[in-house]
Protein backbone atom coordinates (compact mmCIF):
# COMPACT_ATOMS: atom_id res chain seq x y z
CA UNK A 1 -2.03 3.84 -2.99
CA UNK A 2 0.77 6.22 -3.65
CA UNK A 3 2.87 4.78 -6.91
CA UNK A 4 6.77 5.78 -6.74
CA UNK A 5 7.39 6.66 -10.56
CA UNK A 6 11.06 5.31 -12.49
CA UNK A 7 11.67 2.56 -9.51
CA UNK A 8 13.65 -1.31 -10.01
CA UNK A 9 11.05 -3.36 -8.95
CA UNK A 10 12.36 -7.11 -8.54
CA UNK A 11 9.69 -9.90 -7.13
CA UNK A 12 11.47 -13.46 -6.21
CA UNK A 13 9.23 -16.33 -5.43
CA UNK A 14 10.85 -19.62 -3.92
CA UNK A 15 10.62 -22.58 -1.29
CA UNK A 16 11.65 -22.21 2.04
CA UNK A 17 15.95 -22.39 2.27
CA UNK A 18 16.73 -22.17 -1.31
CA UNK A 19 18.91 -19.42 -0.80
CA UNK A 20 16.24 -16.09 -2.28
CA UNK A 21 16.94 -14.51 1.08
CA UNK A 22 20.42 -14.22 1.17
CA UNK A 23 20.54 -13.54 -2.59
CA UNK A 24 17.41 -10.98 -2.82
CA UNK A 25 19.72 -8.81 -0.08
CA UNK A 26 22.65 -9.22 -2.03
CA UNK A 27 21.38 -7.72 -4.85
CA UNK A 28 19.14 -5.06 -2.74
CA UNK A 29 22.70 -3.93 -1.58
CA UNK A 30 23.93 -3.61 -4.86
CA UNK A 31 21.50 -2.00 -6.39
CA UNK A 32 19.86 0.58 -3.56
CA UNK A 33 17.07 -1.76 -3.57
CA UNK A 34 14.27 -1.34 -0.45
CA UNK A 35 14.19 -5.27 0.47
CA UNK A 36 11.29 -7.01 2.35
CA UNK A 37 11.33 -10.76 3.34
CA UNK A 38 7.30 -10.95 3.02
CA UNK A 39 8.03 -14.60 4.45
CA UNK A 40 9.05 -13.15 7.86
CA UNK A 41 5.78 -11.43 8.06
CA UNK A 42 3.81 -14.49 8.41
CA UNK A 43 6.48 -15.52 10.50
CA UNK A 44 6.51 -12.55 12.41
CA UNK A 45 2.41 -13.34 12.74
CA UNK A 46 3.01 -16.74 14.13
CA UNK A 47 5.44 -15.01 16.61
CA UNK A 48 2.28 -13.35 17.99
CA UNK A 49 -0.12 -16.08 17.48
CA UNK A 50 2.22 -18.56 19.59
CA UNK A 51 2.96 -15.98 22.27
CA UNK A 52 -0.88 -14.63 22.91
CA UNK A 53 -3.11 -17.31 21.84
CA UNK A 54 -6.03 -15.86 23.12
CA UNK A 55 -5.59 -12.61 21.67
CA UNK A 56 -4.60 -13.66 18.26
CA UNK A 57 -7.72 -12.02 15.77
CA UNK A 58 -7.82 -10.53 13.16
CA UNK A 59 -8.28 -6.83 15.17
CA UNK A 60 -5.59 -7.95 16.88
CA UNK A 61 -3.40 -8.71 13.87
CA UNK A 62 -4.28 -5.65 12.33
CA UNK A 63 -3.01 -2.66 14.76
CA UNK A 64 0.39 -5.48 15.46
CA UNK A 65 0.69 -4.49 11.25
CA UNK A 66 -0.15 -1.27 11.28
CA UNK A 67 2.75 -0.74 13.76
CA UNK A 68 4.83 -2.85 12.00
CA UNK A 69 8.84 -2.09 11.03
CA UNK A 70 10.59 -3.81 9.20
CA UNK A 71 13.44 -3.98 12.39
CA UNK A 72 10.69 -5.77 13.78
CA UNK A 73 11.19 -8.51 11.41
CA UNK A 74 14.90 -8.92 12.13
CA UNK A 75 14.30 -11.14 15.54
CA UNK A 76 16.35 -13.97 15.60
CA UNK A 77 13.46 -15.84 17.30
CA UNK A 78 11.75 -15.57 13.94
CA UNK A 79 13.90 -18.42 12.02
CA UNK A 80 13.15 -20.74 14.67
CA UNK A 81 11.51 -24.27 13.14
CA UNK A 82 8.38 -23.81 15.00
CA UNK A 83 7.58 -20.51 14.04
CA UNK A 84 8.46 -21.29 10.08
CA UNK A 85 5.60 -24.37 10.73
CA UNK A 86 3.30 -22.35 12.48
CA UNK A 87 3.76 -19.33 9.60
CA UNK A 88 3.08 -21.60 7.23
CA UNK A 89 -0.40 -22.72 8.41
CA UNK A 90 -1.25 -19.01 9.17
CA UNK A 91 -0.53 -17.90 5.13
CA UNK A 92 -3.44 -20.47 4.29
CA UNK A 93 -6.12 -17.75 5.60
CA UNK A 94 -6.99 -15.63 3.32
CA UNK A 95 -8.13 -12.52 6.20
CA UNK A 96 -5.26 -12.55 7.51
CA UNK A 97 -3.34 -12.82 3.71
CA UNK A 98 -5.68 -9.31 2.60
CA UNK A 99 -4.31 -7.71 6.24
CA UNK A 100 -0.27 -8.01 4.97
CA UNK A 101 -0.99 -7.31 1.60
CA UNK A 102 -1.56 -3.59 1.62
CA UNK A 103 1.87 -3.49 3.62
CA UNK A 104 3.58 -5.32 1.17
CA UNK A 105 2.09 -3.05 -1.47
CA UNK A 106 3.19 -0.17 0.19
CA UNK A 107 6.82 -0.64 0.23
CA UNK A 108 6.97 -2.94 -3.19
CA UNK A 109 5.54 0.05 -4.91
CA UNK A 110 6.48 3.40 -2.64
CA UNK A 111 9.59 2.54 -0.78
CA UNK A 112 11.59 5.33 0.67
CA UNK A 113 13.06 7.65 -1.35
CA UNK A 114 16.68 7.13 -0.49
CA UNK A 115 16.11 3.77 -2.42
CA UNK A 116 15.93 3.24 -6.50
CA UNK A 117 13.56 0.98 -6.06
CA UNK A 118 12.45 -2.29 -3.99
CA UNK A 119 12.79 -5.89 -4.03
CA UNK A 120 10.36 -8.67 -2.51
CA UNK A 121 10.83 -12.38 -1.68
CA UNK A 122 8.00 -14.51 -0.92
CA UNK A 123 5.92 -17.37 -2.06
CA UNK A 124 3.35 -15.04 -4.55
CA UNK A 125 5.20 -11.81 -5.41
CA UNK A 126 5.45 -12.25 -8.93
CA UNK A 127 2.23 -13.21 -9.78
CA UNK A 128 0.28 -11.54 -6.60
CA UNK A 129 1.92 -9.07 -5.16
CA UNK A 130 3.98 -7.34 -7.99
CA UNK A 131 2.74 -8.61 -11.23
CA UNK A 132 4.38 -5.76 -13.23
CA UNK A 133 7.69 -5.68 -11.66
CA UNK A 134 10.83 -5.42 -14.18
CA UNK A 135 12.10 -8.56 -12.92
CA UNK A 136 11.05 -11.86 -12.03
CA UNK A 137 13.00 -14.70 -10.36
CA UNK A 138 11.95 -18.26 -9.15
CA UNK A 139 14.53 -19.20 -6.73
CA UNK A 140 15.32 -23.26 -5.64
CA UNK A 141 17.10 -26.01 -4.32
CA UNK A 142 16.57 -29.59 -4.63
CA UNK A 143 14.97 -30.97 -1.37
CA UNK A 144 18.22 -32.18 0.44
CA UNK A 145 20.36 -29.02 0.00
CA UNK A 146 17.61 -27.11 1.22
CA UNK A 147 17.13 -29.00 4.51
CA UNK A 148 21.04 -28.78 5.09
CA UNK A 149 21.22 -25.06 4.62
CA UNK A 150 18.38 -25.10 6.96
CA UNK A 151 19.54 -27.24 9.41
CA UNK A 152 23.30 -25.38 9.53
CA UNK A 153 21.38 -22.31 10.01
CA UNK A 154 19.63 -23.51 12.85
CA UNK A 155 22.72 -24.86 14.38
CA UNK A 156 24.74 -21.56 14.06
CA UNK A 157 21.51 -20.33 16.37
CA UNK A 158 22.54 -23.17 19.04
CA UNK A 159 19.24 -24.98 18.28
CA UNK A 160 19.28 -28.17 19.50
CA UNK A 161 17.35 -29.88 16.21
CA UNK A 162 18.25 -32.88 13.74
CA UNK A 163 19.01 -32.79 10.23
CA UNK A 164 15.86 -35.34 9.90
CA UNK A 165 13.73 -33.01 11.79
CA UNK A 166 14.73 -29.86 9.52
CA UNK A 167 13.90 -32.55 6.11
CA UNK A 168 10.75 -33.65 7.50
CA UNK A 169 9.82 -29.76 8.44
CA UNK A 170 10.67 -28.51 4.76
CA UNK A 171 8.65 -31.42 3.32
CA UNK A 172 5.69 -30.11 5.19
CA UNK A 173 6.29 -26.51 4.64
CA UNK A 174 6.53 -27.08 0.94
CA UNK A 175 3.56 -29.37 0.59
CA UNK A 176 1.29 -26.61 2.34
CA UNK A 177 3.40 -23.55 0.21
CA UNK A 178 2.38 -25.56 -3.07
CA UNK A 179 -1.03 -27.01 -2.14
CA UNK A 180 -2.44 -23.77 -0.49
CA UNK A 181 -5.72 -22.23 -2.13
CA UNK A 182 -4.75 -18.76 -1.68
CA UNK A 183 -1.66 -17.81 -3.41
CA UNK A 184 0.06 -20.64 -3.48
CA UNK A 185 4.22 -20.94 -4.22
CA UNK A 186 4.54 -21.09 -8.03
CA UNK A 187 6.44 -20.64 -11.15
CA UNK A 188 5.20 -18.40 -13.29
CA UNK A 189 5.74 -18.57 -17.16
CA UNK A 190 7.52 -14.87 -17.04
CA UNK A 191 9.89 -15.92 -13.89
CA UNK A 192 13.51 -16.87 -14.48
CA UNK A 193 14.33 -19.94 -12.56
CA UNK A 194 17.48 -19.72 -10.85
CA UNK A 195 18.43 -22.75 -9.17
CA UNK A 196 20.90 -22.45 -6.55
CA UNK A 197 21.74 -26.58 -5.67
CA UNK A 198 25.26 -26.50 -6.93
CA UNK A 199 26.04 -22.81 -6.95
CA UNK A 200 27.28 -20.42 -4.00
CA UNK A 201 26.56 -16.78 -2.71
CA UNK A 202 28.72 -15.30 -5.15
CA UNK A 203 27.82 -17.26 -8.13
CA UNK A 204 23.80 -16.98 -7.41
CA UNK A 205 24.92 -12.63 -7.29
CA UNK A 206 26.73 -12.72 -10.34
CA UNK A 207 23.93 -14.56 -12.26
CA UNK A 208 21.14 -12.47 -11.68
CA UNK A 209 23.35 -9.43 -11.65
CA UNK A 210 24.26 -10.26 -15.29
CA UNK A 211 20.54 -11.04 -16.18
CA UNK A 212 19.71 -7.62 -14.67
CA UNK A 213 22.53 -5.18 -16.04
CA UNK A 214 21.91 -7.02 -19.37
CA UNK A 215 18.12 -5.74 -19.36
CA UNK A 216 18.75 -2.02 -17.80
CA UNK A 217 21.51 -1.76 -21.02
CA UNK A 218 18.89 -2.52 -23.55
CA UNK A 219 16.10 -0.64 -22.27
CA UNK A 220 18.54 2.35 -20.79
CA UNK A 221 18.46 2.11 -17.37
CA UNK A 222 14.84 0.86 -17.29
């Protein structure tokens, strides 16, 4: 695998709707930052597994990822409950785990050259996916804030869904994140937690902003 040299590599591991999403772009934005939501790729997976059933293998899976652009992640259809359950299940299997991992790879550690460098979200970046990247971030929310942002986002699509439904989905989801025998969603010791319960978009920017200037001073520009 091709190895950019002098590239910001950030990895940010969190539970589902505690705000790493929004923030990991943010800061992509800011900093000319490739960013990949590894999430929607399993989501993107349970896209296909729900809409051909009978052709969902691992053959299958594996010229759908080899084809793969990262536009192709942007359907709205994606951030549907059902496909965030269904996403969830499919990261359990480890075949299908080793398929996306050489594509995350790929643009964690050689993103195009009109970026400085690349930035991941997930459930297993800093530990799995980019173990040496400069920085490391554990995103969260407590339970209930989570399920709201969830549920408003969800609403703003014109789903027709409950704020119980969204509580009881996130339960699940985290429960099979944290529980999971292959690369589960964890903390570890060299992340930063960042938790995002009483702070907004802007604050969340600002703090890791000022963790991340703070660090490219000392070590001169990294």
């Amino acid at each position: 695998m091709i190895k950019r040299k002098n590239i910001i590599k950030i990895a940010i591991d969190s539970p589902a709707a505690a705000g790493a999403g929004t923030l990991a772009k943010s800061i992509s934005k800011h900093y000319n930052l490739f960013y990949l939501d590894t999430g929607k790729i399993y989501r993107y997976l349970a896209f296909l597994k729900l809409k051909f059933p009978k052709k969902f293998n691992n053959n299958f899976v594996k010229s759908k990822i080899k084809s793969l652009k990262v536009k192709d992640l942007s359907k709205k259809i994606l951030l549907t409950d059902e496909i965030g359950t269904e996403a969830s299940v499919i990261a359990k299997y480890k075949s299908l785990r080793n398929i996306v991992h050489s594509f995350q790879l790929n643009f964690a550690y050689n993103p195009p050259k009109k970026y400085s460098g690349s930035c991941l979200d997930g459930r297993d970046i800093t530990y799995n996916i980019v173990p040496d990247a400069d920085f490391k971030f554990y995103v969260t929310a407590n339970l209930k804030t989570r399920a709201l942002r969830r549920y408003k986002e969800l609403k703003g699509l014109k789903k027709n869904i409950t704020y119980k439904e969204v509580l009881k989905s996130i339960k699940k989801r985290d429960k099979s994140d944290l529980n999971r025998k292959i690369s589960p969603l964890k903390k570890t010791k060299d992340s930063l937690l960042i938790n995002t319960t009483n702070l907004n978009k802007r604050a969340c920017f600002l703090k890791i902003k000022k963790i991340i200037d703070r660090k490219k001073l000392i070590n001169g520009n990294l």
